[in-house]
N, C-alpha and C. Protein backbone atom coordinates (compact mmCIF):
# COMPACT_ATOMS: atom_id res chain seq x y z
N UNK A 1 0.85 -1.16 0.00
CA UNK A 1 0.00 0.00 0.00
C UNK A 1 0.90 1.23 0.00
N UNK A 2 0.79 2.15 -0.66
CA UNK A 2 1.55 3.68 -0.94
C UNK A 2 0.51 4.87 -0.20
N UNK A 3 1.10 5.41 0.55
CA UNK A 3 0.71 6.67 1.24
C UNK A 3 1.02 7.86 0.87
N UNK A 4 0.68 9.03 0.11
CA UNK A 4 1.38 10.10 -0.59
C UNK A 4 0.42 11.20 0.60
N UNK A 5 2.24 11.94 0.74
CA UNK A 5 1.89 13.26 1.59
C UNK A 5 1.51 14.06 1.26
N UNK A 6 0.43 14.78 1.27
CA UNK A 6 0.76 15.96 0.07
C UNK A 6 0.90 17.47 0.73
N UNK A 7 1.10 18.24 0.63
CA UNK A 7 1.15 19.73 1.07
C UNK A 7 0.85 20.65 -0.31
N UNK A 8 -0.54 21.35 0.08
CA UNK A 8 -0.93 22.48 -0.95
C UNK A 8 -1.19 21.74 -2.35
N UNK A 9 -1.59 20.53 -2.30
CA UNK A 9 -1.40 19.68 -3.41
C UNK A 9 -0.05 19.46 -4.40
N UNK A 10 1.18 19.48 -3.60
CA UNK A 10 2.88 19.04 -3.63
C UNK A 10 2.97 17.59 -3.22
N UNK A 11 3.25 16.64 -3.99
CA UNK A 11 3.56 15.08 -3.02
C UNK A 11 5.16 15.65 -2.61
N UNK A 12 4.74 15.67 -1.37
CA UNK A 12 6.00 15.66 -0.61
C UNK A 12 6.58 14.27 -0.32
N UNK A 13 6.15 13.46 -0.29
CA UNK A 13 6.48 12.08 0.18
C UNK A 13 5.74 10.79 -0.20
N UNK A 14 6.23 9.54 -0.56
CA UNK A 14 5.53 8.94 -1.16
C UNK A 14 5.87 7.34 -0.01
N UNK A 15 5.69 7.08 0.76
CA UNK A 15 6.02 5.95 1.53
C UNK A 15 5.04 4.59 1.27
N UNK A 16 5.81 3.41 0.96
CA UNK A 16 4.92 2.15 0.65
C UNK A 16 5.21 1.42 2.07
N UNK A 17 3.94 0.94 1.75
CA UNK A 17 4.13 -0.12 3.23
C UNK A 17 4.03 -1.29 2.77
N UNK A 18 4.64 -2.10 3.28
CA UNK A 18 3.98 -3.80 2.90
C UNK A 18 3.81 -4.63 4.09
N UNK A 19 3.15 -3.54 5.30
CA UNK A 19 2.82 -4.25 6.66
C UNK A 19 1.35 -4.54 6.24
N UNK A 20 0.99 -5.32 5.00
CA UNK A 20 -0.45 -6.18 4.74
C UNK A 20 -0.36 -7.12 5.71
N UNK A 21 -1.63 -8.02 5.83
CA UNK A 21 -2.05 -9.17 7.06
C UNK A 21 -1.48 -9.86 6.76
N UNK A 22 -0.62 -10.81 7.42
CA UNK A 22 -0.28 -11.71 7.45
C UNK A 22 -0.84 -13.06 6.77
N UNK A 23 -0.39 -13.94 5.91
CA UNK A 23 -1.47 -15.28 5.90
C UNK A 23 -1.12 -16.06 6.92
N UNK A 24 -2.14 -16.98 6.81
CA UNK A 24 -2.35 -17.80 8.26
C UNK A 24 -0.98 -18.95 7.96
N UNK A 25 -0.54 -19.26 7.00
CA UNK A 25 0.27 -20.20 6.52
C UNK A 25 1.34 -19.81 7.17
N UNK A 26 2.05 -17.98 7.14
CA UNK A 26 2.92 -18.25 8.16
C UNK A 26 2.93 -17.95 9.77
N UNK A 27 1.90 -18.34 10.03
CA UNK A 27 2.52 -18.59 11.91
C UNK A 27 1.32 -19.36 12.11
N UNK A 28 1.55 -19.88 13.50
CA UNK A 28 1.54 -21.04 14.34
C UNK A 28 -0.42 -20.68 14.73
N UNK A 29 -0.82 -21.74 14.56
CA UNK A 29 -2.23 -21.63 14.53
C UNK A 29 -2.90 -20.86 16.00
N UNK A 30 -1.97 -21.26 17.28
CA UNK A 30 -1.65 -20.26 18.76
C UNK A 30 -2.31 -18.81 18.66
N UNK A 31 -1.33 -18.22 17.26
CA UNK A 31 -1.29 -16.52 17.38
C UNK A 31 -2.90 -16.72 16.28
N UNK A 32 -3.35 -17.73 15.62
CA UNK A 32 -4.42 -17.06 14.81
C UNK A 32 -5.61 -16.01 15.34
N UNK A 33 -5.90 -16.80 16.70
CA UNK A 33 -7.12 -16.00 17.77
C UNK A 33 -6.58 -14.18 17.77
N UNK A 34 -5.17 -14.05 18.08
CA UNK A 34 -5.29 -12.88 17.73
C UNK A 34 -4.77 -12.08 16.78
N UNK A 35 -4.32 -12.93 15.72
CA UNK A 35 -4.39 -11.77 14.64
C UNK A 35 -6.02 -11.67 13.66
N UNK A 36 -6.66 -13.23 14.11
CA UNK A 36 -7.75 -12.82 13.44
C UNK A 36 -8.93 -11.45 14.10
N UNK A 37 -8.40 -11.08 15.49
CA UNK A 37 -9.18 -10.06 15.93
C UNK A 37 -8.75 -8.57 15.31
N UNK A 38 -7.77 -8.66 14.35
CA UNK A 38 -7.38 -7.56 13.82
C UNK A 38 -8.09 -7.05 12.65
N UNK A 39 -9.47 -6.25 12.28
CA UNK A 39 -9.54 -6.21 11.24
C UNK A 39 -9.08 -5.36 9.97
N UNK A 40 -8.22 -4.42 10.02
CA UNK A 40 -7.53 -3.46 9.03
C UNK A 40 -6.58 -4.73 8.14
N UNK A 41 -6.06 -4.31 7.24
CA UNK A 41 -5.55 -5.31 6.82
C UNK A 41 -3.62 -4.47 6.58
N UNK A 42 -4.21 -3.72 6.86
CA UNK A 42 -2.66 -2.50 6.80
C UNK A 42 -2.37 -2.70 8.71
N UNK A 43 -0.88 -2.92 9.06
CA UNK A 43 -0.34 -2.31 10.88
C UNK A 43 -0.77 -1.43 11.24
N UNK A 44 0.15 -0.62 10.42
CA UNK A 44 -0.24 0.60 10.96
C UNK A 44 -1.36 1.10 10.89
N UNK A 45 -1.78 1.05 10.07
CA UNK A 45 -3.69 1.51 10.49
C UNK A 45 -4.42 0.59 11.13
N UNK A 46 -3.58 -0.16 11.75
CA UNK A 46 -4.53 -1.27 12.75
C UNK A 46 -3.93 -0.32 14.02
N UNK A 47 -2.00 -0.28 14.24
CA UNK A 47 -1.92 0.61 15.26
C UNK A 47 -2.80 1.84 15.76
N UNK A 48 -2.15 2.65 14.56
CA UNK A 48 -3.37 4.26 14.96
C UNK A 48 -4.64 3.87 15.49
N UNK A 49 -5.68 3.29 14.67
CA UNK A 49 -6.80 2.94 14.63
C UNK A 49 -7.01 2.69 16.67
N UNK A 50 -6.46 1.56 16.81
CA UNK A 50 -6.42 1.08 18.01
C UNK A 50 -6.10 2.03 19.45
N UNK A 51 -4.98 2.89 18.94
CA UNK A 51 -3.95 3.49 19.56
C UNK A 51 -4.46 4.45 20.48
N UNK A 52 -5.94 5.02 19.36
CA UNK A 52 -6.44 6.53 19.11
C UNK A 52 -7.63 5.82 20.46
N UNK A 53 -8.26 4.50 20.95
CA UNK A 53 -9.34 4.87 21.66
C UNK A 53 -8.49 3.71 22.39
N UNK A 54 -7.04 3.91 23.00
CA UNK A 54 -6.64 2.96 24.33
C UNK A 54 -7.04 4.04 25.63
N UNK A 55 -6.85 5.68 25.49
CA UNK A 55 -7.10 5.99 27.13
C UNK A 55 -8.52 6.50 27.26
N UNK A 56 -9.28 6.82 26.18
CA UNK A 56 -10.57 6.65 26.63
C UNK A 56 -11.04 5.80 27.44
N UNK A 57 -10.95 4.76 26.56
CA UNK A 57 -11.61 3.11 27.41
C UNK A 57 -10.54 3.14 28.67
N UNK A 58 -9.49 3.02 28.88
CA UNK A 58 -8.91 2.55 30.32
C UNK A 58 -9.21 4.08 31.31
N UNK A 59 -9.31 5.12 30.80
CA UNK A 59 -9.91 5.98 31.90
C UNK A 59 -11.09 5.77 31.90
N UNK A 60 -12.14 5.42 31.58
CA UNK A 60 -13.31 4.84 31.65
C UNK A 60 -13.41 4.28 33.14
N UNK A 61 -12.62 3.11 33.12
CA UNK A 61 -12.25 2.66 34.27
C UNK A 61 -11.68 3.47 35.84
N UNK A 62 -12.06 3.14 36.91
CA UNK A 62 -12.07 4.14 38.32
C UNK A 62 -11.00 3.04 38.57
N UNK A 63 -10.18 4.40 39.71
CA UNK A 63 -9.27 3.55 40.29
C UNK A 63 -9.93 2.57 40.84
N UNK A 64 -11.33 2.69 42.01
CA UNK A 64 -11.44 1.84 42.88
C UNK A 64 -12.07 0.38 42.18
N UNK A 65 -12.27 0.80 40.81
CA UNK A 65 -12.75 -0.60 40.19
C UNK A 65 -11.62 -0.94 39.52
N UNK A 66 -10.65 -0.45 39.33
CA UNK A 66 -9.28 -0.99 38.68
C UNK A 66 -8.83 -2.66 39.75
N UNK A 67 -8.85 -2.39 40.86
CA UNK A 67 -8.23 -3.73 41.55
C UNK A 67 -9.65 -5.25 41.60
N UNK A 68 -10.63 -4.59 40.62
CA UNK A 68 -11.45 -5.73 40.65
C UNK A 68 -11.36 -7.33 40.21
N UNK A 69 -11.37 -8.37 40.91
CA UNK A 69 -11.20 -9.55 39.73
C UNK A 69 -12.61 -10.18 39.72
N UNK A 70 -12.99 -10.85 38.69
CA UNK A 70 -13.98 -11.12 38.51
C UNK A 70 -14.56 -12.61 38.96
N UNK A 71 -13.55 -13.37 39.53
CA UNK A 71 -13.30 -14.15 40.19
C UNK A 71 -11.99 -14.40 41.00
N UNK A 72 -12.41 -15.80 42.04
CA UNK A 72 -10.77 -16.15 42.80
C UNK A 72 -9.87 -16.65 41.78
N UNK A 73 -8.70 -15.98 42.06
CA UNK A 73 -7.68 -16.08 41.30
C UNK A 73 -7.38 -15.93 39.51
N UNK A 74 -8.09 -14.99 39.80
CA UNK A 74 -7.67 -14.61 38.00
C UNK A 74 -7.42 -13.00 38.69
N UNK A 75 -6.69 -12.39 37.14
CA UNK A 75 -6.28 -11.08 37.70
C UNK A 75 -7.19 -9.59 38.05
N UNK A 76 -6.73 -8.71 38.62
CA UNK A 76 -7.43 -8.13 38.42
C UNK A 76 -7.25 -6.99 37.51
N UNK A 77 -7.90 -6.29 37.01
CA UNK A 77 -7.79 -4.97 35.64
C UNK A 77 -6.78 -4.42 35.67
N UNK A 78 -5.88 -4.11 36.90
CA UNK A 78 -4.44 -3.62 37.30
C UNK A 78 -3.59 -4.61 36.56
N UNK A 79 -3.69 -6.06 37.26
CA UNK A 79 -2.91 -7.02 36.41
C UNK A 79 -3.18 -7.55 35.34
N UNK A 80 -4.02 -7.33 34.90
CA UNK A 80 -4.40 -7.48 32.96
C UNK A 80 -4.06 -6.95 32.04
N UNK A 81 -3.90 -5.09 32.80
CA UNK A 81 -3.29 -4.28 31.94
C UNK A 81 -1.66 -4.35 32.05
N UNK A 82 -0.96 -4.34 32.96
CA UNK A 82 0.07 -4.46 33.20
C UNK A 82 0.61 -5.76 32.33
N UNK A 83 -0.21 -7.00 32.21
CA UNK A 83 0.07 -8.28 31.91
C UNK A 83 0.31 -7.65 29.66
N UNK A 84 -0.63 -6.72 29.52
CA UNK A 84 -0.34 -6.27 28.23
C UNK A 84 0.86 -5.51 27.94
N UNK A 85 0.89 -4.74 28.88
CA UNK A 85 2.18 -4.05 28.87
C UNK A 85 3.31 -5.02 28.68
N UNK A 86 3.66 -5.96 29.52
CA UNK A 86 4.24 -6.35 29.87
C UNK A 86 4.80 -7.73 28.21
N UNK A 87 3.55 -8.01 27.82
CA UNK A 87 3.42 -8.98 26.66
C UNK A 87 3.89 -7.80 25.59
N UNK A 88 3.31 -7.09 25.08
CA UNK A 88 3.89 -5.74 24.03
C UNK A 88 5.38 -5.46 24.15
N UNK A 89 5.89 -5.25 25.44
CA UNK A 89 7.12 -5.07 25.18
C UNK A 89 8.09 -6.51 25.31
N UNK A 90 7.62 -7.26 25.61
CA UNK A 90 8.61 -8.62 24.57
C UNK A 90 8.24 -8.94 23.83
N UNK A 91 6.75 -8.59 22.72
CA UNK A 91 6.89 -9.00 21.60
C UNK A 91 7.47 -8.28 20.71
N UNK A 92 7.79 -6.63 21.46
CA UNK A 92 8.27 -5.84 20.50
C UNK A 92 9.79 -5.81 20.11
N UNK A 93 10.45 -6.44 21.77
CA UNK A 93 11.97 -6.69 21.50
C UNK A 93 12.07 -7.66 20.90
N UNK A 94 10.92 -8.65 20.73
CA UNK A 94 11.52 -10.15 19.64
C UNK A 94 11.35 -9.50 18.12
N UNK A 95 10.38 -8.56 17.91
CA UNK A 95 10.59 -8.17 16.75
C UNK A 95 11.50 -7.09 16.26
N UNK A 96 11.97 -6.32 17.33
CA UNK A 96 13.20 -6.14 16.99
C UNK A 96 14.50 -6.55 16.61
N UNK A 97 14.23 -8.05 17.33
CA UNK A 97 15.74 -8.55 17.62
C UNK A 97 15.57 -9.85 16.13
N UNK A 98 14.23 -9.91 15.22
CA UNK A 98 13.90 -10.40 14.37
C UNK A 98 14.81 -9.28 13.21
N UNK A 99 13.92 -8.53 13.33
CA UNK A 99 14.29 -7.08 12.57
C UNK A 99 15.89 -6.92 11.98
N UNK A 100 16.90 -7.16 13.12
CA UNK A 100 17.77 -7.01 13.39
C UNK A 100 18.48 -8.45 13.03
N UNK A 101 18.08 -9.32 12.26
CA UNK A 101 18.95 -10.71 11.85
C UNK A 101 19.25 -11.23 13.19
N UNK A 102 18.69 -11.46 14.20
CA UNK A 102 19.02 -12.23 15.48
C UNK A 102 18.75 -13.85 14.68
N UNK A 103 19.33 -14.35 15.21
CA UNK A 103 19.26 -16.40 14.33
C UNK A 103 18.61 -17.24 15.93
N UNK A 104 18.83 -16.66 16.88
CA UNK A 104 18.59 -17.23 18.19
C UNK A 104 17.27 -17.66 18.26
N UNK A 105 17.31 -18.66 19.11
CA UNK A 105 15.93 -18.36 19.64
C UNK A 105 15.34 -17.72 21.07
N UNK A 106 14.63 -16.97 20.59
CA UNK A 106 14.18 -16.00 21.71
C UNK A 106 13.67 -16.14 22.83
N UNK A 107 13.64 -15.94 23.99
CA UNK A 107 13.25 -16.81 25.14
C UNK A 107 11.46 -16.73 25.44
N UNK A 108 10.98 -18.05 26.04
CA UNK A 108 9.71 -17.30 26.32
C UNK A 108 9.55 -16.37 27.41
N UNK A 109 7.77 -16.48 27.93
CA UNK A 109 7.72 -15.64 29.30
C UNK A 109 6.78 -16.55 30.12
N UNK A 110 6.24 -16.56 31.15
CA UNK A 110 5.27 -17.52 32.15
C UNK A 110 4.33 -15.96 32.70
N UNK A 111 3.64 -15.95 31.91
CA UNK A 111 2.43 -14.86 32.13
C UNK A 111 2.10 -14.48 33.44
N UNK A 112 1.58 -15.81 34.45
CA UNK A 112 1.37 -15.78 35.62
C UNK A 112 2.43 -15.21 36.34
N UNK A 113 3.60 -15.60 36.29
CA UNK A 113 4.82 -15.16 36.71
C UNK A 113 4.64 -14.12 36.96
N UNK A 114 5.13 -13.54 35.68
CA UNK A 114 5.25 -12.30 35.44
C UNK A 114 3.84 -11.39 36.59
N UNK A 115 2.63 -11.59 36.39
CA UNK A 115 1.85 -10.76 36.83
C UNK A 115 1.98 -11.20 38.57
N UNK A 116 2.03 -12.05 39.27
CA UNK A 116 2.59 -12.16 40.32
C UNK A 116 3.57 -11.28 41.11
N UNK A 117 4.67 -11.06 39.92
CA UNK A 117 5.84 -10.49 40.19
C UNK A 117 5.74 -8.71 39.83
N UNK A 118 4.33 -8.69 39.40
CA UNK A 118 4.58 -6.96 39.11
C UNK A 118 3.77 -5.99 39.92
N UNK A 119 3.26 -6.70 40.62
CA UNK A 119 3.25 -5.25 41.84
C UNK A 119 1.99 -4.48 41.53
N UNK A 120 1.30 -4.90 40.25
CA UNK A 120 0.48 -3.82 39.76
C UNK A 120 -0.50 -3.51 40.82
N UNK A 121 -1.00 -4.33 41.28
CA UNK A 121 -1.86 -3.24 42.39
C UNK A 121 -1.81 -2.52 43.13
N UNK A 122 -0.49 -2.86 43.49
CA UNK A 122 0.17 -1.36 44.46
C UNK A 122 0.38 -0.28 43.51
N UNK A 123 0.02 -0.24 41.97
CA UNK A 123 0.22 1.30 41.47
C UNK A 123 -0.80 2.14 41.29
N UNK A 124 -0.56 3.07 40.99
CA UNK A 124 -1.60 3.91 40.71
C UNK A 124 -2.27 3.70 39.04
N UNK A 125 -3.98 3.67 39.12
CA UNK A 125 -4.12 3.13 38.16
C UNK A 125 -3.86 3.98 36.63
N UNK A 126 -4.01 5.39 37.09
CA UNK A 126 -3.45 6.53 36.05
C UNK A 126 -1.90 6.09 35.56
N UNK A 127 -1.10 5.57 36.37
CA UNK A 127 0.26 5.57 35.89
C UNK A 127 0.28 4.37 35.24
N UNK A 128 -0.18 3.30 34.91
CA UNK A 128 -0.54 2.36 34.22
C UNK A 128 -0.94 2.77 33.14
N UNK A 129 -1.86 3.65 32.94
CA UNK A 129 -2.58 3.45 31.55
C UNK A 129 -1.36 4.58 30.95
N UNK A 130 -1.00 5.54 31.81
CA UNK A 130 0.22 6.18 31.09
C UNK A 130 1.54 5.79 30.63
N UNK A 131 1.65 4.76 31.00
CA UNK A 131 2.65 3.82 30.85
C UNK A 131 2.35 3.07 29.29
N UNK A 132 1.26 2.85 30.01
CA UNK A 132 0.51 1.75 28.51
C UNK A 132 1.04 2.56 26.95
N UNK A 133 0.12 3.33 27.37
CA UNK A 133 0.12 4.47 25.69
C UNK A 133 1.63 4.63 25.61
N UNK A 134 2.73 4.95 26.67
CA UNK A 134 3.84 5.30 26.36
C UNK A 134 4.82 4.14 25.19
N UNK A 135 4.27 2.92 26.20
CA UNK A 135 4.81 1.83 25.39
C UNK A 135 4.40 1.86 24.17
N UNK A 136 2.78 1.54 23.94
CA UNK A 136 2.50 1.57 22.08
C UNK A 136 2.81 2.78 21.43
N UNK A 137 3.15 3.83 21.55
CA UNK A 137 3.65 4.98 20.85
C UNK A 137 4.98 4.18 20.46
N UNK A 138 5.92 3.75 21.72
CA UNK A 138 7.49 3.18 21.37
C UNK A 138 6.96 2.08 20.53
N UNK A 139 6.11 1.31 20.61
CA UNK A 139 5.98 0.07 19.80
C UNK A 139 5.83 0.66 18.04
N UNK A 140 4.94 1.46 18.05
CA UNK A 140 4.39 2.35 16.96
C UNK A 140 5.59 2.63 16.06
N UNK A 141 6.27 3.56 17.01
CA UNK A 141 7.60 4.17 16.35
C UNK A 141 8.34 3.26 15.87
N UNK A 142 8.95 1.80 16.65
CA UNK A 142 9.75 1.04 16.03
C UNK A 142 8.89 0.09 14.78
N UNK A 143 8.05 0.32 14.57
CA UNK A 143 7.29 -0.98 13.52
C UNK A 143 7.04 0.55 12.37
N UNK A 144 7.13 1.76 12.52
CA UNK A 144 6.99 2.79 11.16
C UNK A 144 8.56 2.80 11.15
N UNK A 145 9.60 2.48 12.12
CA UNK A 145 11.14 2.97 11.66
C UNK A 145 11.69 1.51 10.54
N UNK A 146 10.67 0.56 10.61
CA UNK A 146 11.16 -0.79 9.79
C UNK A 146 11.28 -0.43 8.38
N UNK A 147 12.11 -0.73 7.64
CA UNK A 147 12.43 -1.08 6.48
C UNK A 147 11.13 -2.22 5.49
N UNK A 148 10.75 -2.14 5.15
CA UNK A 148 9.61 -3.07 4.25
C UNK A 148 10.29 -4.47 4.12
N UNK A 149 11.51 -4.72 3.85
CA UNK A 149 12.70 -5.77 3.27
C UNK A 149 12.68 -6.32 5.14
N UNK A 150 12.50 -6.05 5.92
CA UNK A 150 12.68 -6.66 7.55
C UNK A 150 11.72 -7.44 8.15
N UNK A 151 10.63 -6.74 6.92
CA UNK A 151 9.14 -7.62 8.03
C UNK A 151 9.10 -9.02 7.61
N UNK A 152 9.84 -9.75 6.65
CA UNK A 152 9.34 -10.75 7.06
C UNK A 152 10.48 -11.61 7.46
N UNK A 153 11.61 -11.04 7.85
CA UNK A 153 12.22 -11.61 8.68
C UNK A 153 11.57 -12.85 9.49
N UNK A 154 12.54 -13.67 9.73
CA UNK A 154 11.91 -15.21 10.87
C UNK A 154 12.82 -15.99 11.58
N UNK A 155 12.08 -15.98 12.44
CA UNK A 155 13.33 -16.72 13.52
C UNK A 155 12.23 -17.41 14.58
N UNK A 156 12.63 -17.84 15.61
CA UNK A 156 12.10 -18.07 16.74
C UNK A 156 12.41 -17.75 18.47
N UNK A 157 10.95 -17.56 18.54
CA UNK A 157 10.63 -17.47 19.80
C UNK A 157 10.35 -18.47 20.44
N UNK A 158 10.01 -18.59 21.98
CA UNK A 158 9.94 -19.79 22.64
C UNK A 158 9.97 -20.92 22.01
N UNK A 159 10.74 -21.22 20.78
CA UNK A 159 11.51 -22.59 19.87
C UNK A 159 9.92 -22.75 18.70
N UNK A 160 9.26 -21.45 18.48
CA UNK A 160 7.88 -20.97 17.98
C UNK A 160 8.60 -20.60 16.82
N UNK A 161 8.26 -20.66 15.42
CA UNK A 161 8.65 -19.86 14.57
C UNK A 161 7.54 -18.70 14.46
N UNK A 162 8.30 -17.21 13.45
CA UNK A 162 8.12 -15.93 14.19
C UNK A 162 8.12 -15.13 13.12
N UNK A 163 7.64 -14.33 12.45
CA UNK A 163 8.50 -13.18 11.84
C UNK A 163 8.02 -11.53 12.06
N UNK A 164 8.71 -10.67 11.71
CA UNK A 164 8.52 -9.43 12.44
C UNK A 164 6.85 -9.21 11.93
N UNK A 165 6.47 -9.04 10.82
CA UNK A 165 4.66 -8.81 10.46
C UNK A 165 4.04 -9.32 11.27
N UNK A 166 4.11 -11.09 11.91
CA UNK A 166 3.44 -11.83 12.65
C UNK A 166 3.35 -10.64 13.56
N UNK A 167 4.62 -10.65 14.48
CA UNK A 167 4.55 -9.94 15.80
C UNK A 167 3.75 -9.00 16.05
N UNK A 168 3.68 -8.34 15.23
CA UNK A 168 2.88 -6.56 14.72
C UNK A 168 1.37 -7.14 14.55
N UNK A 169 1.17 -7.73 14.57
CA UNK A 169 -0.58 -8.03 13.99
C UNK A 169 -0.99 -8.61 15.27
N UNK A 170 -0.08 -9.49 16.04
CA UNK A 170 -0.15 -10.16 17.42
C UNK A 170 -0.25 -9.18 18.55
N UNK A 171 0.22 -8.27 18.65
CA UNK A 171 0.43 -6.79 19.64
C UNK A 171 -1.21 -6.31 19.54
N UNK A 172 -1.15 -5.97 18.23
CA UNK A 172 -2.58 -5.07 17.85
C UNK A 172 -3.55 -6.56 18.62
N UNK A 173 -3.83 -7.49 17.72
CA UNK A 173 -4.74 -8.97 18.43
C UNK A 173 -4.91 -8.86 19.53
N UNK A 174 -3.45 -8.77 20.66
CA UNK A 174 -3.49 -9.45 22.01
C UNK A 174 -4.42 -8.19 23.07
N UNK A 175 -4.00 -7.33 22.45
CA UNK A 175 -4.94 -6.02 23.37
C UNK A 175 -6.31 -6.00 22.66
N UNK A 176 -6.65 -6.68 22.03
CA UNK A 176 -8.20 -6.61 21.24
C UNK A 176 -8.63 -7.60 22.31
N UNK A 177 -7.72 -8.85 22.23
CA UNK A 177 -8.52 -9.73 23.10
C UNK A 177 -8.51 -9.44 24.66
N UNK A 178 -7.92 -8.99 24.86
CA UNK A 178 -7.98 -8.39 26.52
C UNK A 178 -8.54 -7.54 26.84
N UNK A 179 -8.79 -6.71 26.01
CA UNK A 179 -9.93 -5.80 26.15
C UNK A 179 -11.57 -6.27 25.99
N UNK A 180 -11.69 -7.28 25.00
CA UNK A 180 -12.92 -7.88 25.19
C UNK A 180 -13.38 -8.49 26.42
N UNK A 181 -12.15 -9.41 27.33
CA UNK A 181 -11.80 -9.90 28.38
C UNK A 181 -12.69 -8.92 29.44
N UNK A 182 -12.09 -7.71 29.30
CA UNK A 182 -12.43 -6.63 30.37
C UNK A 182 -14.02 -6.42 30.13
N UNK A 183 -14.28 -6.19 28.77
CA UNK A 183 -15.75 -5.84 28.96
C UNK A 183 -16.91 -6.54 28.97
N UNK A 184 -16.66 -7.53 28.94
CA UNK A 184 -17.48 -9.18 29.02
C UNK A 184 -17.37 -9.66 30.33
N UNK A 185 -16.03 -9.69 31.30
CA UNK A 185 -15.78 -10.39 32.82
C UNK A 185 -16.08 -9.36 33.57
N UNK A 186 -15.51 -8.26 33.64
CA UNK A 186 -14.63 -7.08 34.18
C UNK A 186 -15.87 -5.96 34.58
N UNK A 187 -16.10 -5.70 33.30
CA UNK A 187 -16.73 -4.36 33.64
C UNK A 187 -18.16 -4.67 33.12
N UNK A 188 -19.35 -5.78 33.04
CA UNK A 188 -20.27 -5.84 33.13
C UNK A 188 -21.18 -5.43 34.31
């Protein structure tokens, strides 16, 4: 897809993207649930798109209903969001480190772990969602600084094969589905 800038009717700039959807052929049937929640068929206009109504909806949310869980032992909206945060920025360093000709394979993560280990309810729930947006802006920035020739880079993650487009469609997915999470368990 080609994007032309124009100023005063001047193409100042003519940028192609070839962050199109992914086919299902390359990645692991796992990530289909959420890239099929993606519907743009362009990233980046799945990013923006997405990007533009993340602090509406999470200020929506009150602090004092932020520490809610909707049952014993699942998380609560503090640790769900945090648990995204937390998923976004290692999928964004694997697609960097994709990006970047890494041959390794990339380590996984233990979700639970992780949200155990992060404290989120002791934060404030404003500094979370400011956090949040901070990250997908950085996520944003590094998936528009890619080269077209990088995305389909491939390698693996948790011994998963991977490539940088997958990752990018999986980011946008995984906060679609957690957000449905929230408004179906959470905030009914």
């Amino acid at each position: 897809m080609a994007i032309v800038f124009l100023k005063k009717n001047r193409i100042l700039a003519v940028k192609n993207y070839a962050m199109a959807k992914p086919s299902p052929s390359t990645y692991l049937g796992y990530f289909k649930r959420y890239i099929d929640l993606v519907e743009e068929e362009d990233l980046m206009t799945a990013f923006k798109k997405q990007t533009a109504g993340l602090s509406p909806f999470l200020q929506s949310i009150t602090e004092e209903k932020s520490t809610y869980a909707y049952a014993e032992n699942k998380w609560t909206i503090k640790e769900l969001l945090q648990h995204a945060i937390d998923t976004e920025r290692i999928l964004s360093y694997r697609a960097l480190c994709l990006a970047r000709g890494e041959q390794l394979n990339l380590p996984g993560f233990e979700e639970d772990e992780y949200a155990a280990n992060s404290f989120a309810n002791n934060r404030n729930w404003s500094d979370l969602i400011a956090e949040f947006v901070t990250v997908r802006k950085s996520t944003e920035m590094l998936f528009e600084s890619l080269n077209d020739s990088v995305l389909n880079n491939a390698g693996t993650a948790n011994s998963n094969p991977v490539t940088v487009l997958n990752l990018g469609f999986t980011i946008v997915g995984h906060w679609y589905h957690h957000k449905k999470i929230l408004q179906e368990r959470y905030l009914q």
